[in-house]
N, C-alpha and C. Protein backbone atom coordinates (compact mmCIF):
# COMPACT_ATOMS: atom_id res chain seq x y z
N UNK A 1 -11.83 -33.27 -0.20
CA UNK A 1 -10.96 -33.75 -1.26
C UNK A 1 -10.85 -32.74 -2.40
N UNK A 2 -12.02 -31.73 -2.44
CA UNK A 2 -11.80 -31.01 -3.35
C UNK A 2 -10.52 -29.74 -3.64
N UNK A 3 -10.86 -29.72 -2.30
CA UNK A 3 -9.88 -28.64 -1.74
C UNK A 3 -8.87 -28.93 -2.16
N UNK A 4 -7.89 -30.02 -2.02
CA UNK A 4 -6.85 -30.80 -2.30
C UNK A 4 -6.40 -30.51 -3.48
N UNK A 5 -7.37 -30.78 -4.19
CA UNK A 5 -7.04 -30.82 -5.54
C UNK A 5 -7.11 -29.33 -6.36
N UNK A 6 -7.85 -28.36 -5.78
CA UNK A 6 -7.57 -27.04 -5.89
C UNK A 6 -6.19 -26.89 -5.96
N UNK A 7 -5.70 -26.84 -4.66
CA UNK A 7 -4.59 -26.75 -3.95
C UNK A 7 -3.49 -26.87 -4.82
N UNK A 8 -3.50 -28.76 -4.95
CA UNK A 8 -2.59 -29.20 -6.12
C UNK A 8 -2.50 -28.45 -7.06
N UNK A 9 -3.77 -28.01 -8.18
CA UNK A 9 -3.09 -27.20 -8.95
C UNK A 9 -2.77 -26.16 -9.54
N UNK A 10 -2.88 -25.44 -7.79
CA UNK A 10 -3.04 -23.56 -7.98
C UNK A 10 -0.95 -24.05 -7.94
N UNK A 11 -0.69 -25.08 -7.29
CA UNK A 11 1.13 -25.34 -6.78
C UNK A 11 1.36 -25.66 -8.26
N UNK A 12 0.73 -26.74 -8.89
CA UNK A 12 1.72 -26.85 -10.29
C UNK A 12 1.63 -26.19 -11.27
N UNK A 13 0.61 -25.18 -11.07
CA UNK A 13 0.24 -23.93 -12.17
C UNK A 13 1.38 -22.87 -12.05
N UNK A 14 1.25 -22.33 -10.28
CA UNK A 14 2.71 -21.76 -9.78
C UNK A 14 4.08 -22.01 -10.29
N UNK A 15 4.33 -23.58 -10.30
CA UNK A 15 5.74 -23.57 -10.51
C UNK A 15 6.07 -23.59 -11.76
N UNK A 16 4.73 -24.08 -12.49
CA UNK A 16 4.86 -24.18 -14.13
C UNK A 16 5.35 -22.45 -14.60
N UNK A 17 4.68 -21.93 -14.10
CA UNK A 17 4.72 -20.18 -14.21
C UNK A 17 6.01 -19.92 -13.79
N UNK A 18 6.66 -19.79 -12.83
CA UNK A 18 7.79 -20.17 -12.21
C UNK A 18 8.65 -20.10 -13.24
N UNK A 19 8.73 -20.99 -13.90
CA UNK A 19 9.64 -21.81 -14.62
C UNK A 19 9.83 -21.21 -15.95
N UNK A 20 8.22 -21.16 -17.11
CA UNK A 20 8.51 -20.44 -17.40
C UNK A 20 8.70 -18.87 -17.47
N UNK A 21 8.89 -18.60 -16.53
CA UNK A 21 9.27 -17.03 -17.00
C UNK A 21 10.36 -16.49 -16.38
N UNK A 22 11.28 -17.69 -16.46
CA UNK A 22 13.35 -17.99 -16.22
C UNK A 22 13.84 -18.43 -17.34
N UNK A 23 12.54 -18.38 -18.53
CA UNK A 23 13.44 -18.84 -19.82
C UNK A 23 13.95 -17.53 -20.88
N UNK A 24 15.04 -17.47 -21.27
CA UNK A 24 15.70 -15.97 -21.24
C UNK A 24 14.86 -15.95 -23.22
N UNK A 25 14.87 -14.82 -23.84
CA UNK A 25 14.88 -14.60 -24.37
C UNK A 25 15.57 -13.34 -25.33
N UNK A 26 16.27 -13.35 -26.19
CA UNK A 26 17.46 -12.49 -26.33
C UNK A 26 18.54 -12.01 -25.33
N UNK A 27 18.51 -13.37 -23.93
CA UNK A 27 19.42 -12.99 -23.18
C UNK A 27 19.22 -12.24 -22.22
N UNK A 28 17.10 -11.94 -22.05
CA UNK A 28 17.00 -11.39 -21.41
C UNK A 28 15.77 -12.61 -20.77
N UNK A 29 15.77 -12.70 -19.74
CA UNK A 29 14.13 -13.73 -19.03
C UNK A 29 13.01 -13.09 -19.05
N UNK A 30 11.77 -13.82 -19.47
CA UNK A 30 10.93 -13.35 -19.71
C UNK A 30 10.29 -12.50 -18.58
N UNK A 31 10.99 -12.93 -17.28
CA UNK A 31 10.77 -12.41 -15.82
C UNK A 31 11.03 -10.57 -16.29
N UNK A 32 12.50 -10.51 -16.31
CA UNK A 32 12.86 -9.32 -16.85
C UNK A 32 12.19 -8.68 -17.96
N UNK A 33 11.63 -8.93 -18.90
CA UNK A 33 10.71 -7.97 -19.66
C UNK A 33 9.69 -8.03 -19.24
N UNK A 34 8.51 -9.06 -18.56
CA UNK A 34 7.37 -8.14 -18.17
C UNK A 34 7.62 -7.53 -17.05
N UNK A 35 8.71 -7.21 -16.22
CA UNK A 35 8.89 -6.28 -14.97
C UNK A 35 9.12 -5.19 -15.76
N UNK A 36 10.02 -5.11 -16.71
CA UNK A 36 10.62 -3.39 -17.13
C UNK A 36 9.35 -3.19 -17.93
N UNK A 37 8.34 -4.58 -18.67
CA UNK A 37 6.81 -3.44 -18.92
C UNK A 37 6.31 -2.85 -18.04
N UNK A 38 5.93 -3.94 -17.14
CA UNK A 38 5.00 -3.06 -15.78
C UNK A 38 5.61 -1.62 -15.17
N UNK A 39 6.83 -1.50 -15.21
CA UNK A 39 7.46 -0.19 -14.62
C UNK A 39 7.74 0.39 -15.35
N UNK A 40 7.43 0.75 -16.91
CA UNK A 40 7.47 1.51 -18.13
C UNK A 40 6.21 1.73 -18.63
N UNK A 41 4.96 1.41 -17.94
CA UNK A 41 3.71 1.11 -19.09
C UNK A 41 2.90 2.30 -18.53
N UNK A 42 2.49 3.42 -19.34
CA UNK A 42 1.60 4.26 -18.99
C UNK A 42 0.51 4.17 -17.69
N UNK A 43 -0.17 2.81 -18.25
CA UNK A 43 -0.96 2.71 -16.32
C UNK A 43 -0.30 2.50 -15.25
N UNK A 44 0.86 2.05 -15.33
CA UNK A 44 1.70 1.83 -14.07
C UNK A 44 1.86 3.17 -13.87
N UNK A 45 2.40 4.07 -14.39
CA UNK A 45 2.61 5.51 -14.21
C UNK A 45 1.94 5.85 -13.51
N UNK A 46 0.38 6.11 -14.18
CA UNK A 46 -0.98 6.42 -13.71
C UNK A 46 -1.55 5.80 -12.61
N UNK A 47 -1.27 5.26 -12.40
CA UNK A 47 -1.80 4.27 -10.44
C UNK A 47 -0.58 4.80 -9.89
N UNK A 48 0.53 4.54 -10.50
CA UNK A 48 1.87 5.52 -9.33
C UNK A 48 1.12 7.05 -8.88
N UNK A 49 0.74 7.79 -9.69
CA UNK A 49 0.82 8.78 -9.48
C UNK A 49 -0.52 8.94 -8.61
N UNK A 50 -0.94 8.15 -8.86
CA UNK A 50 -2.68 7.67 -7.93
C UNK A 50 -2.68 7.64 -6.64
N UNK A 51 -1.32 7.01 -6.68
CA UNK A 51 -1.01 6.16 -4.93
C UNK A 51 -0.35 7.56 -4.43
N UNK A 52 0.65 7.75 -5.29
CA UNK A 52 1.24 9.10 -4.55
C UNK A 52 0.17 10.11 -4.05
N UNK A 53 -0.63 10.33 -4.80
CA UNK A 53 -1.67 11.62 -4.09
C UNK A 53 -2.18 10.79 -2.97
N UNK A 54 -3.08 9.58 -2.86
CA UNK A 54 -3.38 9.02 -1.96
C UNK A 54 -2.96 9.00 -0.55
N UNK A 55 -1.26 8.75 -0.66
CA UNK A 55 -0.17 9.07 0.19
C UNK A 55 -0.51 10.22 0.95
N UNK A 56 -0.44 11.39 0.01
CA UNK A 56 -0.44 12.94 0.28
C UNK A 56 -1.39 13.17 0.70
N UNK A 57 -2.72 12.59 0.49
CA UNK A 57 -4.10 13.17 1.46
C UNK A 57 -4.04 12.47 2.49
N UNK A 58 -3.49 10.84 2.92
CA UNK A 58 -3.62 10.56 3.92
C UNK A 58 -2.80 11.21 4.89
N UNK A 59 -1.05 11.49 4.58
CA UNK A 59 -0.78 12.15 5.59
C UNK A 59 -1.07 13.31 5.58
N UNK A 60 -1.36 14.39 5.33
CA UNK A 60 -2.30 15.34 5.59
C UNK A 60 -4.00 15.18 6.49
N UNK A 61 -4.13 14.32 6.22
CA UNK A 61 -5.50 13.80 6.81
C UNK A 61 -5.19 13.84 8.54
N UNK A 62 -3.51 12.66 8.44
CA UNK A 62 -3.53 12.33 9.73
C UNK A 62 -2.56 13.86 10.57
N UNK A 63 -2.33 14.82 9.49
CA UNK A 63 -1.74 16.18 10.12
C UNK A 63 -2.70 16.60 10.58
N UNK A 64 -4.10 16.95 10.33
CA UNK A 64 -5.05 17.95 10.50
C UNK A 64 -5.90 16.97 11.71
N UNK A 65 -5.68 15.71 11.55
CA UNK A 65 -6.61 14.62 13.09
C UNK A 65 -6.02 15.06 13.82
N UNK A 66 -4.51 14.61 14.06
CA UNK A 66 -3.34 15.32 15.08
C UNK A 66 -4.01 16.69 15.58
N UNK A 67 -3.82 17.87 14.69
CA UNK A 67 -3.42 18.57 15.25
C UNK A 67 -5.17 18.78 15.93
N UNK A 68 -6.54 18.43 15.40
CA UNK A 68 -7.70 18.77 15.86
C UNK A 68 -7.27 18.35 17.70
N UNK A 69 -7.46 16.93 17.13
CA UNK A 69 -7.13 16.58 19.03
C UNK A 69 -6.43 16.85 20.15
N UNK A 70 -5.35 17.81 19.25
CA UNK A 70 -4.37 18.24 20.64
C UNK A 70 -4.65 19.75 20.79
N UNK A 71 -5.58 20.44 19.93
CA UNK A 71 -6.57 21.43 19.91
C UNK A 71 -7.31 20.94 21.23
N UNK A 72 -8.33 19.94 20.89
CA UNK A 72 -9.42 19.39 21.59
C UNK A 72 -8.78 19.19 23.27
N UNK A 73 -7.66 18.54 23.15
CA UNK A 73 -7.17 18.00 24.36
C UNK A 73 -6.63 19.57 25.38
N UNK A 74 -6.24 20.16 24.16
CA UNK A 74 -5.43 21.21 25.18
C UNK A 74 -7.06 22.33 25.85
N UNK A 75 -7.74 22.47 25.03
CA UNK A 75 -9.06 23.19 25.61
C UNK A 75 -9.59 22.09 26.77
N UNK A 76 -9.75 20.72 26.79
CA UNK A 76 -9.97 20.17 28.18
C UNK A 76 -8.89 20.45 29.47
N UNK A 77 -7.56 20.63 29.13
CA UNK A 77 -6.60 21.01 30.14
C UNK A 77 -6.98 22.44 30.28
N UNK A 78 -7.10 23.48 29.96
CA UNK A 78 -7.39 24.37 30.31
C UNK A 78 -8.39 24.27 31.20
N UNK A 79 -9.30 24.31 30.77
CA UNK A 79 -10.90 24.25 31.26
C UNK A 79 -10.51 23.24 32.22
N UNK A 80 -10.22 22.28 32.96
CA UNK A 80 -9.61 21.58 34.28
C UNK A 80 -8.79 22.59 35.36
N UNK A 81 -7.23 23.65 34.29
CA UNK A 81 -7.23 24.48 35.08
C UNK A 81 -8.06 25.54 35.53
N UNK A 82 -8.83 25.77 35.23
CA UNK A 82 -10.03 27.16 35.41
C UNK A 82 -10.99 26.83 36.55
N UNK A 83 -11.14 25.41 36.39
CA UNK A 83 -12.22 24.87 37.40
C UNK A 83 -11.46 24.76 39.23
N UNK A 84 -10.24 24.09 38.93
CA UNK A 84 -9.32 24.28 39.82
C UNK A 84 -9.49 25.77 40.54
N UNK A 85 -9.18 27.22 39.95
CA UNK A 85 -8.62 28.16 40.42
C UNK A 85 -9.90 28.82 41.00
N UNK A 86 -11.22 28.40 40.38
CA UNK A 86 -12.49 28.72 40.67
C UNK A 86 -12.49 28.31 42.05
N UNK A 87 -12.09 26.88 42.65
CA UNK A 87 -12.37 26.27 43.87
C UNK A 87 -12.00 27.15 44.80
């Protein structure tokens, strides 16, 4: 039963929230000014630019896995042909 009632009022906290922040102020909703803060506010910047490097080492990360294993893979094809020509 508790749960329930969690439940209930994580929903009417939601819609209360919801609701207000569709009420306009100078014509603008309060929805609309804390979005153009969050995408104007120095830390947003600063975690953007966070994520972007993040980005950049992972694909680099997964350039240099790539290319190790098809390193790795192509020295087992060899070494298969060698054993072959030995026979």
């Amino acid at each position: 039963m508790e749960e329930l009632k969690f439940v209930t009022k994580c929903l009417l906290f939601s819609a209360l929230l919801i609701v207000l922040m569709q009420v306009k102020i100078g014509g603008v909703s309060v929805e609309s000014h804390s979005f153009h803060w969050l995408r104007t506010s120095t830390v947003s910047q600063y975690i953007q630019s966070a994520a972007a490097g993040g980005a950049i080492a992972l694909r680099n990360l997964g350039e240099s896995v790539q290319e190790a294993a098809s390193h790795t893979l192509n020295g087992f094809q060899e070494g298969a042909h060698e054993q072959k020509a030995a026979r």
